[in-house]
Protein backbone atom coordinates (compact mmCIF):
# COMPACT_ATOMS: atom_id res chain seq x y z
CA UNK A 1 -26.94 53.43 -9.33
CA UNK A 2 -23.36 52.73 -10.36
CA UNK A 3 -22.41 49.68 -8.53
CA UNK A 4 -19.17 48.85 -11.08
CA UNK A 5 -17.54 45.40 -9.50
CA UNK A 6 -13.65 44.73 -9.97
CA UNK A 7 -12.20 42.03 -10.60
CA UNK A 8 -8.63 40.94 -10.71
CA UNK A 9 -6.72 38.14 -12.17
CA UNK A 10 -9.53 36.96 -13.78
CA UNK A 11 -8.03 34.48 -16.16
CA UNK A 12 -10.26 31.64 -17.45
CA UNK A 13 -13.42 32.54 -15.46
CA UNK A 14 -15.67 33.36 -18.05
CA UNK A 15 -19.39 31.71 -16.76
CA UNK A 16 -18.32 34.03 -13.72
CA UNK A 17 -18.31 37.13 -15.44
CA UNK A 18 -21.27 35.93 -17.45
CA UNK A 19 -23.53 34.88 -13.83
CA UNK A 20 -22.62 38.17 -12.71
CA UNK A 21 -23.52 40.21 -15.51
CA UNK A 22 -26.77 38.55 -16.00
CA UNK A 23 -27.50 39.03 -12.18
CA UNK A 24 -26.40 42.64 -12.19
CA UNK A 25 -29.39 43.53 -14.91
CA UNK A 26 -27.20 46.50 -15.86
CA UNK A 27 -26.79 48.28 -12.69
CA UNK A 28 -23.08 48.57 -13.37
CA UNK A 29 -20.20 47.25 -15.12
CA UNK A 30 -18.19 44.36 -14.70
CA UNK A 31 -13.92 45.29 -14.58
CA UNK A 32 -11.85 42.71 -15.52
CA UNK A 33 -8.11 42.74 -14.72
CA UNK A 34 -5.07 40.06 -15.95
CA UNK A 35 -1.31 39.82 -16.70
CA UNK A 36 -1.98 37.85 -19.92
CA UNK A 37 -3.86 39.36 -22.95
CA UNK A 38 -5.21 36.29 -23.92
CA UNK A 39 -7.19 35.29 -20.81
CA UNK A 40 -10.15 34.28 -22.10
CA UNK A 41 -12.54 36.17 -19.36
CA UNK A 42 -11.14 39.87 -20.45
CA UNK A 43 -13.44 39.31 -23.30
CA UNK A 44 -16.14 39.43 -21.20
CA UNK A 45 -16.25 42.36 -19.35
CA UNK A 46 -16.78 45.87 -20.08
CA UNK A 47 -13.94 47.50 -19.42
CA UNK A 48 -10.30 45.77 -19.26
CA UNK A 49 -6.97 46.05 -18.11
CA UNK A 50 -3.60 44.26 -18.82
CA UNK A 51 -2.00 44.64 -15.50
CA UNK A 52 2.04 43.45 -14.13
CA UNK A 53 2.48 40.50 -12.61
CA UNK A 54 1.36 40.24 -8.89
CA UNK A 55 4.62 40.23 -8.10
CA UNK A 56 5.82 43.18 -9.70
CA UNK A 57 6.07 46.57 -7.19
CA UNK A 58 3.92 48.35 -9.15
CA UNK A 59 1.46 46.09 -9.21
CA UNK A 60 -0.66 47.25 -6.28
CA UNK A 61 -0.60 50.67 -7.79
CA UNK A 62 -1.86 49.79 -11.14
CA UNK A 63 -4.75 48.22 -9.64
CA UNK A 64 -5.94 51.14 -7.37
CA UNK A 65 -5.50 53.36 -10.64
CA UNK A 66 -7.97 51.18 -12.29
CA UNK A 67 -9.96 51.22 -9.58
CA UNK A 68 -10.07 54.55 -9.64
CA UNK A 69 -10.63 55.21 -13.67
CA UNK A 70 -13.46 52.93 -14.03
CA UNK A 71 -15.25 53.93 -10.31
CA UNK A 72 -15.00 50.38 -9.05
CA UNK A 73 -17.28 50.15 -6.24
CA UNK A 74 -16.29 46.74 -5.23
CA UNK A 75 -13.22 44.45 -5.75
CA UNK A 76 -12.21 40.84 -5.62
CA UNK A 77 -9.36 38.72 -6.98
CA UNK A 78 -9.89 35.07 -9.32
CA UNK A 79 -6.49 33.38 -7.47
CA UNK A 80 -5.51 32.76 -4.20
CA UNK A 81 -2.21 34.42 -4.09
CA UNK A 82 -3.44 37.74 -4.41
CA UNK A 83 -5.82 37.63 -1.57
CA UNK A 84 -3.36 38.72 0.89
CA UNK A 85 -2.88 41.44 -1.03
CA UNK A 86 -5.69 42.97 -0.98
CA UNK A 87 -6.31 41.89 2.02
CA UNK A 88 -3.42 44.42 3.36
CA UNK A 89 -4.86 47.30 1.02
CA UNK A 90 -8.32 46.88 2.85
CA UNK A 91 -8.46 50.49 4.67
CA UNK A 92 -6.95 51.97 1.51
CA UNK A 93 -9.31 50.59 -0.69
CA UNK A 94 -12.17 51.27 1.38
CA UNK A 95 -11.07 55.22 2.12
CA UNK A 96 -11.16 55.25 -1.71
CA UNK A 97 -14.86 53.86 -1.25
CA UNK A 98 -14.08 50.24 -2.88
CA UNK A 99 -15.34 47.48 -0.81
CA UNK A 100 -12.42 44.80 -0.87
CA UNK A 101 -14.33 41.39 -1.19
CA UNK A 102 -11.46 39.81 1.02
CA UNK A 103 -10.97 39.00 4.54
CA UNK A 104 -8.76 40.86 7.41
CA UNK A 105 -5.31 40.39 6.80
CA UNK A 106 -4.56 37.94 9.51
CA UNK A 107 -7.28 36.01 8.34
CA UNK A 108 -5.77 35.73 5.25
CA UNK A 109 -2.39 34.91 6.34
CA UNK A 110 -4.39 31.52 7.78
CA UNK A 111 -5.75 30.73 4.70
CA UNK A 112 -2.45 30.92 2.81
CA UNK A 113 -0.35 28.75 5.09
CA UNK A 114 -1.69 25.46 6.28
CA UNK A 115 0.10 24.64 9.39
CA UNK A 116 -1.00 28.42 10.97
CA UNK A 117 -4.89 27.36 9.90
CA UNK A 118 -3.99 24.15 11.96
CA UNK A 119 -2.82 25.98 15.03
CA UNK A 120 -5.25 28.85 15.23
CA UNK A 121 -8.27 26.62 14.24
CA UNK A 122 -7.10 23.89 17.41
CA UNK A 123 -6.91 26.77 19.53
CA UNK A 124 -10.73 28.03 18.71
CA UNK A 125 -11.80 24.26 19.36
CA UNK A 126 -13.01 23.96 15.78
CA UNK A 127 -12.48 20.68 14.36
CA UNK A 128 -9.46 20.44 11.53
CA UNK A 129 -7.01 17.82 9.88
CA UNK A 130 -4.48 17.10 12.28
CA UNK A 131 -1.06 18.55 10.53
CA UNK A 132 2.74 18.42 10.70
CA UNK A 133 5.41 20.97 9.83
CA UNK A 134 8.45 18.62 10.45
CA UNK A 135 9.64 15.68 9.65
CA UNK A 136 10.74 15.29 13.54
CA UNK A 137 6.82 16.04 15.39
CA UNK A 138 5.43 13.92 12.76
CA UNK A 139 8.35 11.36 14.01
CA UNK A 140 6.83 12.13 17.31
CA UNK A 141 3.28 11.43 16.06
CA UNK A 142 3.75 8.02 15.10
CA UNK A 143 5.41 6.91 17.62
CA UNK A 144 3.03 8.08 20.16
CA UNK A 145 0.04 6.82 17.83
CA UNK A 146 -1.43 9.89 16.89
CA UNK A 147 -1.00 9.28 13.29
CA UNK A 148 -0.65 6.00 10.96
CA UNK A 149 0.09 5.53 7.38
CA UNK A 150 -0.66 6.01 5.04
CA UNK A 151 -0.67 9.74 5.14
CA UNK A 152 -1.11 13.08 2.88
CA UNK A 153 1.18 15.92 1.99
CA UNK A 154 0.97 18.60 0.38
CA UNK A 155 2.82 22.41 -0.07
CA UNK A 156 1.75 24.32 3.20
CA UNK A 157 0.74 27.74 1.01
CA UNK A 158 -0.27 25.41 -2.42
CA UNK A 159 -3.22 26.00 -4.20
CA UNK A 160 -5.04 23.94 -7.40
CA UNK A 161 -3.85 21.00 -5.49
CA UNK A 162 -0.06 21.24 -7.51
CA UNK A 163 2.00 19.48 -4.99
CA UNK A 164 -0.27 17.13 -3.50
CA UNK A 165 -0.05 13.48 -2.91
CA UNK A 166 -0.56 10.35 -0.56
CA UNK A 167 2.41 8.68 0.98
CA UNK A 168 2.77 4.92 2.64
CA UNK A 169 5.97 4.33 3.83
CA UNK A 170 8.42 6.96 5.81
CA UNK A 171 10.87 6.49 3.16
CA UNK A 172 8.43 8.20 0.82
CA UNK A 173 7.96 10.99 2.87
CA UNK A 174 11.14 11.51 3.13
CA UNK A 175 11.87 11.85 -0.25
CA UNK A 176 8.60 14.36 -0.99
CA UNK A 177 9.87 16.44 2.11
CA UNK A 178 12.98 16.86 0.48
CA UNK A 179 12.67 17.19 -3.24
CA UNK A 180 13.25 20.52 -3.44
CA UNK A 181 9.93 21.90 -4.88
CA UNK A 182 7.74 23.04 -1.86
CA UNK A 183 8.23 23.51 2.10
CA UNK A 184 5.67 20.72 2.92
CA UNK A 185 2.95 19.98 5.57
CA UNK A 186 1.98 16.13 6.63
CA UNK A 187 -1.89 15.55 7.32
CA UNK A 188 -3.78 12.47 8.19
CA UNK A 189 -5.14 10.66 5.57
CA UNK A 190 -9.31 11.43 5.64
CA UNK A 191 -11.16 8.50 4.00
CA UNK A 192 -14.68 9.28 5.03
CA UNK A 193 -15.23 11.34 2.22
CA UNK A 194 -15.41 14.99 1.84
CA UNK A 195 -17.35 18.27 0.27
CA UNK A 196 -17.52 21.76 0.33
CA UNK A 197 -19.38 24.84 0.74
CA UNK A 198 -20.15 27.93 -1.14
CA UNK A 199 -20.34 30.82 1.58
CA UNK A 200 -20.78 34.45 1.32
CA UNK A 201 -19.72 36.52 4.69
CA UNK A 202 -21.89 40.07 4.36
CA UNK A 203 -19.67 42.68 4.75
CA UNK A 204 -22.35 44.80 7.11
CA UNK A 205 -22.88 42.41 9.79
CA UNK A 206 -20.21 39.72 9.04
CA UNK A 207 -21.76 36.73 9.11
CA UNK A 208 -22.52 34.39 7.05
CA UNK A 209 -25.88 35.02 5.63
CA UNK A 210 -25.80 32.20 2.31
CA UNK A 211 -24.16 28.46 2.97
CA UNK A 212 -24.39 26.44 0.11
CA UNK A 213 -22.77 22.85 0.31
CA UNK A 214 -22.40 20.43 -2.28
CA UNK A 215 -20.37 16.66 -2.25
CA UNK A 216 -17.76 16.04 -4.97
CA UNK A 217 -18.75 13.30 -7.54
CA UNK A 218 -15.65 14.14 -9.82
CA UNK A 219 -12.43 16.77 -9.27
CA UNK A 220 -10.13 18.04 -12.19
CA UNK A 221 -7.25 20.18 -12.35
CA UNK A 222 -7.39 21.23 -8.51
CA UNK A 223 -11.47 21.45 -8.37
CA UNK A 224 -14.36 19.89 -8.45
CA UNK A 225 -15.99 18.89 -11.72
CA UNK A 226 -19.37 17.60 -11.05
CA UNK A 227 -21.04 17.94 -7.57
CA UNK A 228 -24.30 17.60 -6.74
CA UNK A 229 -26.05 19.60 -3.84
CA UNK A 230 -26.96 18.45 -0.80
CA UNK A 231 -28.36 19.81 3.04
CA UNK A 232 -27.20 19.12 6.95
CA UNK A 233 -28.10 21.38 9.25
CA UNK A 234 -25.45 20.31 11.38
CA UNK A 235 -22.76 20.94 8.42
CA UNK A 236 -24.34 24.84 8.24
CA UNK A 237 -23.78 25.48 12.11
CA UNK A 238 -20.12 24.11 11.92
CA UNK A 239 -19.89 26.22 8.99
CA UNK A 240 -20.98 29.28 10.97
CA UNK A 241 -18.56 28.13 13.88
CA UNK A 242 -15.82 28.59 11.74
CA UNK A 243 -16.81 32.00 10.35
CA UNK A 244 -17.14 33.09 13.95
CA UNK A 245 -13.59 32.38 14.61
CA UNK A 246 -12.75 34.33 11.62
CA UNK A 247 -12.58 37.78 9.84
CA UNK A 248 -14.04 37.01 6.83
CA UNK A 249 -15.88 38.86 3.71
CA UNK A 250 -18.29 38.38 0.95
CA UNK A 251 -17.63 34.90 -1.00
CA UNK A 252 -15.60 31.94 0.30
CA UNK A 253 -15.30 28.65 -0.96
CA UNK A 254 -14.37 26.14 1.93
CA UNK A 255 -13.61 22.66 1.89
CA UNK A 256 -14.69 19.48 4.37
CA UNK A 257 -13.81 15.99 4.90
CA UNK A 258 -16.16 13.69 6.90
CA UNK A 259 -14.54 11.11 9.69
CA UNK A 260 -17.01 9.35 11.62
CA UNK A 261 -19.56 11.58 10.83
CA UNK A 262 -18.13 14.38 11.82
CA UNK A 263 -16.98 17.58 10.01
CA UNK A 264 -13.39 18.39 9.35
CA UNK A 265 -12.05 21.83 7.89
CA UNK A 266 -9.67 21.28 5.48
CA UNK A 267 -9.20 24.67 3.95
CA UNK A 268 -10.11 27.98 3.21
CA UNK A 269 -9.87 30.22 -0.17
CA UNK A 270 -11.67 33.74 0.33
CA UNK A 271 -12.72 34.03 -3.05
CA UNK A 272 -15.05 32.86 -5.54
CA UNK A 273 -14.69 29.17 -5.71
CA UNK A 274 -14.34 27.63 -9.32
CA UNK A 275 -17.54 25.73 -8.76
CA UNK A 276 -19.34 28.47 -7.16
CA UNK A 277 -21.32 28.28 -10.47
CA UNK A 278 -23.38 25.25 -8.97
CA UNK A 279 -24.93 27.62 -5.99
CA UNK A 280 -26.20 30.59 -8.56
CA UNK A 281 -27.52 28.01 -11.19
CA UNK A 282 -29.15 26.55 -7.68
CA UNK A 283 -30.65 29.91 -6.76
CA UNK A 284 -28.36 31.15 -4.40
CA UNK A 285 -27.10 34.00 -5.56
CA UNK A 286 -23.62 36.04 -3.81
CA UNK A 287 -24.31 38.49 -6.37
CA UNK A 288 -27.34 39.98 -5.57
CA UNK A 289 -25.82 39.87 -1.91
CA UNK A 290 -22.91 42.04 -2.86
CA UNK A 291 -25.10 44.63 -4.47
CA UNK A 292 -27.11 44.90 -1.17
CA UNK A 293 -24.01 45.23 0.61
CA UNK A 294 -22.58 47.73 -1.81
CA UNK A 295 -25.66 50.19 -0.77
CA UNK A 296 -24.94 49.76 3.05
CA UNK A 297 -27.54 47.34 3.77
CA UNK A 298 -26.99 43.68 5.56
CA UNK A 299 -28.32 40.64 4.13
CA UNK A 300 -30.81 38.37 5.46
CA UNK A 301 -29.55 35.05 5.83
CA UNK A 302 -30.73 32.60 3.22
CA UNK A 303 -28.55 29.83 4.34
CA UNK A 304 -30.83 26.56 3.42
CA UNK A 305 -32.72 28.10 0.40
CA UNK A 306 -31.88 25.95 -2.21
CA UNK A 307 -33.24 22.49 -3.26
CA UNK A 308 -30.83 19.27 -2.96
CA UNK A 309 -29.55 16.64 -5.28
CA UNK A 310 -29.04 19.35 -8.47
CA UNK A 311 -25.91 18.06 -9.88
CA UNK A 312 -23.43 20.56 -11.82
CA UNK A 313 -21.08 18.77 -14.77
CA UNK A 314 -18.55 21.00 -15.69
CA UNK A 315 -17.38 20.99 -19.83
CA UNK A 316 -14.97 22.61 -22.07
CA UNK A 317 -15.74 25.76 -24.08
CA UNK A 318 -13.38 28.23 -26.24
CA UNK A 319 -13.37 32.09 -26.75
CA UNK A 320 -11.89 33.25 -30.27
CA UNK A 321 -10.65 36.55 -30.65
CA UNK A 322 -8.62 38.28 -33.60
CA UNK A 323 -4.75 39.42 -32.83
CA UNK A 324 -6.24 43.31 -33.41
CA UNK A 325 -8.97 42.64 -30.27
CA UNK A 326 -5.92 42.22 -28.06
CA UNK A 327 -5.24 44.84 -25.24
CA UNK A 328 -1.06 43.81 -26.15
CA UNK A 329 0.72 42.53 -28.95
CA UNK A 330 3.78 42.13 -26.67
CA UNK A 331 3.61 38.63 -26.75
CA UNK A 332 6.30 38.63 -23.79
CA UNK A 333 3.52 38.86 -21.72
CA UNK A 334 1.63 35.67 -22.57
């Protein structure tokens, strides 16, 4: 059965492509999609596209053609601006009989904007970092008590944690909230420590069917480095509270802080987390979850089924190519 996955944006994801091909057996190919002839995952995939910018208006279109020329039977996207995108193609991409690994649009409007998450997530009663959107309610915050310093901020649609950072004093916030560089949120500082899940939402029955969590021993560039894996049944049914409350499919990589021993949701990407790598090495595998999914069949859940305290430490590799293996030589594009 041809069960060809898509995959856009896929930059430096290579162990990705790799986990998925290996999982796959050869029951289709894997189509890899990216602005920049020298991402390092084009070169392995077995068929590949240089594609515009996200940003450009004929982006979309590009896409659904290569969709369309290599009979993608399934699509997802490596970067979280993107996501709404698809996310607003899903009936069109699913008329052309691609399933778009992607939530509801609304849903992914939440994901993308911080303060929104807040407000939607207070009104579903499901536990989440209290958040500002102005300097004047967070004003309001400390004077009633509510809040203390020192506090957090960070861009309210950011991603890779770019933007981020702790402030102590008012005058600091200030200054952030007004440098010029993002429209900010303010969030109370969360000491107890934090983690994060691996979760795949079947696209049949949509729920979550695979919950795998793991605590952070070491984060760089925006994600975690090493973890090591770890169990709580109470963490997997606050998980699959906030999936309820939600229109979400196929892989999702969430994140958690602990205060008081409770759960906190600090944020959402619906895609294939960088360190989603730790829950296939651990046995739990999305892949073989999509493919089920792909011939109209719901998953079991297998939420659980994986053994603890298996640590992932992430390391540096290279791909080398020649100039003549390159899908452009209009180095414009890099």
């Amino acid at each position: 059965m041809n069960n060809n996955i898509m995959f856009c944006s896929v930059g430096r994801r290579v162990r990705l492509l790799k986990d998925f091909r290996e999982s796959m057996n050869g029951c289709g190919r894997i189509i890899a999609t990216d602005a920049s002839p020298v991402a390092p995952a084009l070169f392995f995939a077995d068929d590949k596209c240089i594609v515009p910018k996200i940003t450009e208006p004929d982006y979309f279109g590009k896409v659904l053609d290569i969709a369309g020329r290599f009979d993608a039977k399934a699509i997802t996207t490596l970067i979280d601006p993107e996501i709404e995108l698809l996310a607003k193609h899903r009936d069109e991409l699913m008329c052309k009989g691609v399933l778009p690994l992607c939530p509801s649009e609304r849903t992914a409007q939440l994901c993308f904007d911080k303060y929104e998450m807040y407000k939607y997530l207070n009104s579903k009663d499901i536990n989440t970092i209290l958040t500002y959107n102005s300097l004047s309610s967070f004003r309001e915050g400390l004077a009633s008590g509510a809040i203390s310093f020192p506090v957090f901020m960070k861009p309210i649609s950011g991603s890779g944690s770019v933007g981020i950072g702790k402030c102590e004093t008012m005058q600091e916030v200030e200054e952030k909230w007004n440098d010029g560089k993002f429209t900010y949120v303010i969030q109370e500082m969360m000491t107890g420590g934090d983690c994060n899940a691996d979760v795949y939402v079947d696209c049949i029955s949509h729920k979550p069917v695979a919950i795998f969590s793991k605590k952070k021993i070491e984060s760089r560039l925006g994600g975690a480095s090493k973890t090591i894996s770890y169990k709580d049944t109470s963490f997997f049914s606050f998980v699959e509270d906030v999936c309820s409350v939600l229109e979400l499919n196929g892989p999702c990589d969430m994140d958690f802080f602990v205060k008081d021993g409770t759960y906190y949701l600090s944020e959402i990407n619906p895609r294939f987390g960088g360190a989603y790598l730790h829950a296939y090495a651990s046995g739990v595998d999305f892949i073989k979850l999509i493919l089920q999914n792909l011939e109209g069949k719901a998953n079991r859940s297998v939420i659980g089924q994986y053994e603890e305290n298996i640590i992932m430490m992430m390391y540096d590799d290279v791909v080398f190519a020649r100039k003549s293996e390159l899908l452009s030589q209009d180095f414009s594009l890099l």
